[in-house]
PDB file of N, CA and C in Angstrom:
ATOM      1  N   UNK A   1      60.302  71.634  65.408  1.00  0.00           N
ATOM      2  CA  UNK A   1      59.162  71.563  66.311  1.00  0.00           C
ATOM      3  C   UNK A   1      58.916  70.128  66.775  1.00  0.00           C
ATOM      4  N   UNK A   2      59.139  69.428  66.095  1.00  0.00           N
ATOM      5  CA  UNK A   2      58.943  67.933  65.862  1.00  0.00           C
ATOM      6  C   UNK A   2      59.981  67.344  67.481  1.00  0.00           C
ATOM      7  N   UNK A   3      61.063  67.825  67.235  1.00  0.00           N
ATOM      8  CA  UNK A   3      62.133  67.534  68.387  1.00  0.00           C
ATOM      9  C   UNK A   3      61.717  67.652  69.423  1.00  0.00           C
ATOM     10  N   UNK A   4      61.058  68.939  69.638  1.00  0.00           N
ATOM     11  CA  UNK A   4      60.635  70.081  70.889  1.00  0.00           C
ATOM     12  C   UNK A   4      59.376  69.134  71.625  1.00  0.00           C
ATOM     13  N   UNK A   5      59.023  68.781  70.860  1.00  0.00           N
ATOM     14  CA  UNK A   5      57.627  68.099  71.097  1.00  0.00           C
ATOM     15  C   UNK A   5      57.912  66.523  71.811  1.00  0.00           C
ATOM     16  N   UNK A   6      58.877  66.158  70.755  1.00  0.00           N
ATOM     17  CA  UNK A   6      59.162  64.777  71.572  1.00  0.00           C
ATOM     18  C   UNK A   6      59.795  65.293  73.066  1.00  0.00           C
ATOM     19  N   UNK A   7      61.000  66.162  73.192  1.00  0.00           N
ATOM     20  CA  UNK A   7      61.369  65.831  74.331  1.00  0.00           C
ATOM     21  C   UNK A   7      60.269  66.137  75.396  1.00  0.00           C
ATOM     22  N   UNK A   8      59.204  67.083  75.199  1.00  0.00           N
ATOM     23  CA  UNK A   8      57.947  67.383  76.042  1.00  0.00           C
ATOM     24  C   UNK A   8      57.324  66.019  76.646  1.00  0.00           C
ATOM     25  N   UNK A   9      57.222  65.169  75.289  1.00  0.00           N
ATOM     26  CA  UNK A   9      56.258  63.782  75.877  1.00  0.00           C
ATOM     27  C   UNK A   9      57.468  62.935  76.275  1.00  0.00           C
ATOM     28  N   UNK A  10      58.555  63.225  75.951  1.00  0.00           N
ATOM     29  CA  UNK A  10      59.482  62.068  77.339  1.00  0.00           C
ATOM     30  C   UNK A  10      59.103  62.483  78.343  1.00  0.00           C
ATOM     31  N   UNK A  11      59.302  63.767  78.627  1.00  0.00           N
ATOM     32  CA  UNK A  11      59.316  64.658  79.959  1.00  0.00           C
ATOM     33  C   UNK A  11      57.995  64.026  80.517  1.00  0.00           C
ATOM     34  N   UNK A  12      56.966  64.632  80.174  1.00  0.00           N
ATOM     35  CA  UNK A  12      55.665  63.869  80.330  1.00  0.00           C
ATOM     36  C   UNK A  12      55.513  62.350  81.006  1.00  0.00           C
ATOM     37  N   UNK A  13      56.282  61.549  79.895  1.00  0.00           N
ATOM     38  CA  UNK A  13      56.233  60.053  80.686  1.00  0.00           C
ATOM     39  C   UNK A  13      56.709  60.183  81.582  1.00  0.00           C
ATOM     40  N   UNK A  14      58.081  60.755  82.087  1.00  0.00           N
ATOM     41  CA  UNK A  14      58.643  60.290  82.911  1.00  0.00           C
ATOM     42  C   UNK A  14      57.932  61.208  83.776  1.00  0.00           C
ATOM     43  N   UNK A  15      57.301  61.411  83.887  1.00  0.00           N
ATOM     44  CA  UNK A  15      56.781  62.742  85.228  1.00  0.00           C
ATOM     45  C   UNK A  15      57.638  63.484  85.713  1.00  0.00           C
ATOM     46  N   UNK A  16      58.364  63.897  84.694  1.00  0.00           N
ATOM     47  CA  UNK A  16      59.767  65.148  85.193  1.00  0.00           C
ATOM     48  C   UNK A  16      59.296  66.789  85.091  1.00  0.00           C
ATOM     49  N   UNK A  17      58.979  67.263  86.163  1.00  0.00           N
ATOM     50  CA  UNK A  17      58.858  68.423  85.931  1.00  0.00           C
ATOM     51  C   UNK A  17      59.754  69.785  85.423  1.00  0.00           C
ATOM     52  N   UNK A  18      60.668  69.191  85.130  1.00  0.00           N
ATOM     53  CA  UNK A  18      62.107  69.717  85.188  1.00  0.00           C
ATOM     54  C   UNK A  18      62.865  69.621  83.402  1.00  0.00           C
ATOM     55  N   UNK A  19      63.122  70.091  82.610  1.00  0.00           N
ATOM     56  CA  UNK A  19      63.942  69.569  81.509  1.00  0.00           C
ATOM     57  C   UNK A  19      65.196  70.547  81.647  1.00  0.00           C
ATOM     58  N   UNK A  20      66.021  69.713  80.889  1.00  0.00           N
ATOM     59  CA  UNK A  20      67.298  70.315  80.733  1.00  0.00           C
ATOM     60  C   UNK A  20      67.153  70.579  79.021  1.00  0.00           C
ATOM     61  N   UNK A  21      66.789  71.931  78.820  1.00  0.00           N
ATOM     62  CA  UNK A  21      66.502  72.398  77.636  1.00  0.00           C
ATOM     63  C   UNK A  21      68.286  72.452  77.075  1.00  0.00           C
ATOM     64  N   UNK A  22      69.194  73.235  77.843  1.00  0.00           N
ATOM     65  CA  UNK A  22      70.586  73.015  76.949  1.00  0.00           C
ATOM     66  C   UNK A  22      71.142  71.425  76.289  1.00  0.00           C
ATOM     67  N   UNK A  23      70.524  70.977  77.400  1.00  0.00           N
ATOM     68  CA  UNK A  23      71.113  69.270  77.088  1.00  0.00           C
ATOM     69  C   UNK A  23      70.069  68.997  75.363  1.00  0.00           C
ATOM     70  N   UNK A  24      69.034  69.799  75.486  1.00  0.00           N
ATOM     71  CA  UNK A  24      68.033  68.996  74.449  1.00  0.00           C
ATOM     72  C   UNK A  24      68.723  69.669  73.233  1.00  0.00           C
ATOM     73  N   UNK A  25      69.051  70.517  73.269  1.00  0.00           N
ATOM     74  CA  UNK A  25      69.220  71.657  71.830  1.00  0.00           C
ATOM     75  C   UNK A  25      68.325  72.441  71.866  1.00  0.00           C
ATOM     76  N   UNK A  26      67.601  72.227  73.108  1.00  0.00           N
ATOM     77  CA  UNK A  26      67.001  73.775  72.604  1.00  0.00           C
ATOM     78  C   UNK A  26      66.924  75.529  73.228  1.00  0.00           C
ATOM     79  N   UNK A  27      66.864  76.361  72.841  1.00  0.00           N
ATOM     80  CA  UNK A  27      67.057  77.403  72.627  1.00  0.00           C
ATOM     81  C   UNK A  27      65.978  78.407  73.177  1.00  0.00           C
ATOM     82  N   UNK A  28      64.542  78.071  72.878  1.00  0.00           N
ATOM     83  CA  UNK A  28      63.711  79.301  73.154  1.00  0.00           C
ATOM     84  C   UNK A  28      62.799  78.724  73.146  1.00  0.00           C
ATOM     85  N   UNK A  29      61.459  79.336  74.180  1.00  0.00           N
ATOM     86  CA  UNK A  29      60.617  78.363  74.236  1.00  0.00           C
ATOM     87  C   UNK A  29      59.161  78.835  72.855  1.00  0.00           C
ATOM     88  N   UNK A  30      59.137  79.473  72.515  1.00  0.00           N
ATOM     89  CA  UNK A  30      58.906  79.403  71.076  1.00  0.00           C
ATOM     90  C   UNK A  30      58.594  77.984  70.696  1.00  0.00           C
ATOM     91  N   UNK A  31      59.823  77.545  70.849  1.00  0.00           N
ATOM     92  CA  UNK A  31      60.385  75.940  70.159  1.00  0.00           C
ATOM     93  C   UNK A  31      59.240  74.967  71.055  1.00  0.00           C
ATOM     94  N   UNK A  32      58.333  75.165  72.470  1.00  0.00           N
ATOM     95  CA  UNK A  32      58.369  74.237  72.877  1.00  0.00           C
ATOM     96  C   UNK A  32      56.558  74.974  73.273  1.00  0.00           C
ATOM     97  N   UNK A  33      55.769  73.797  72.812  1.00  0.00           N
ATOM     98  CA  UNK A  33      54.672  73.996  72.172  1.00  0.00           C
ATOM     99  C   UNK A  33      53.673  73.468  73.501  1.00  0.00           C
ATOM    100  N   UNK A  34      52.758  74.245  74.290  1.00  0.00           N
ATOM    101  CA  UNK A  34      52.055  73.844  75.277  1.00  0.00           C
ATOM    102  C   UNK A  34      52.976  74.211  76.488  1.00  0.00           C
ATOM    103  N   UNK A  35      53.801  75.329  76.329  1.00  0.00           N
ATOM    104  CA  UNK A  35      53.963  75.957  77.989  1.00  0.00           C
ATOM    105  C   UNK A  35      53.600  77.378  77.610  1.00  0.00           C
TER     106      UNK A  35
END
């Protein structure tokens, strides 16, 4: 969860509306906390 979360607040800084969840490792959004 810990992972999921950081790549959220990169995303965040960078004002990317966009992630590349395969690139991150992740899998399901389960994993990704506040969508």
């Amino acid at each position: 969860m810990s992972k999921a979360k950081k790549v959220l607040d990169e995303a965040r800084e960078m004002q990317n509306p966009e992630l590349d969840l395969a690139d991150k490792g992740l899998s399901t959004f389960e994993e990704l906390p506040g969508l």
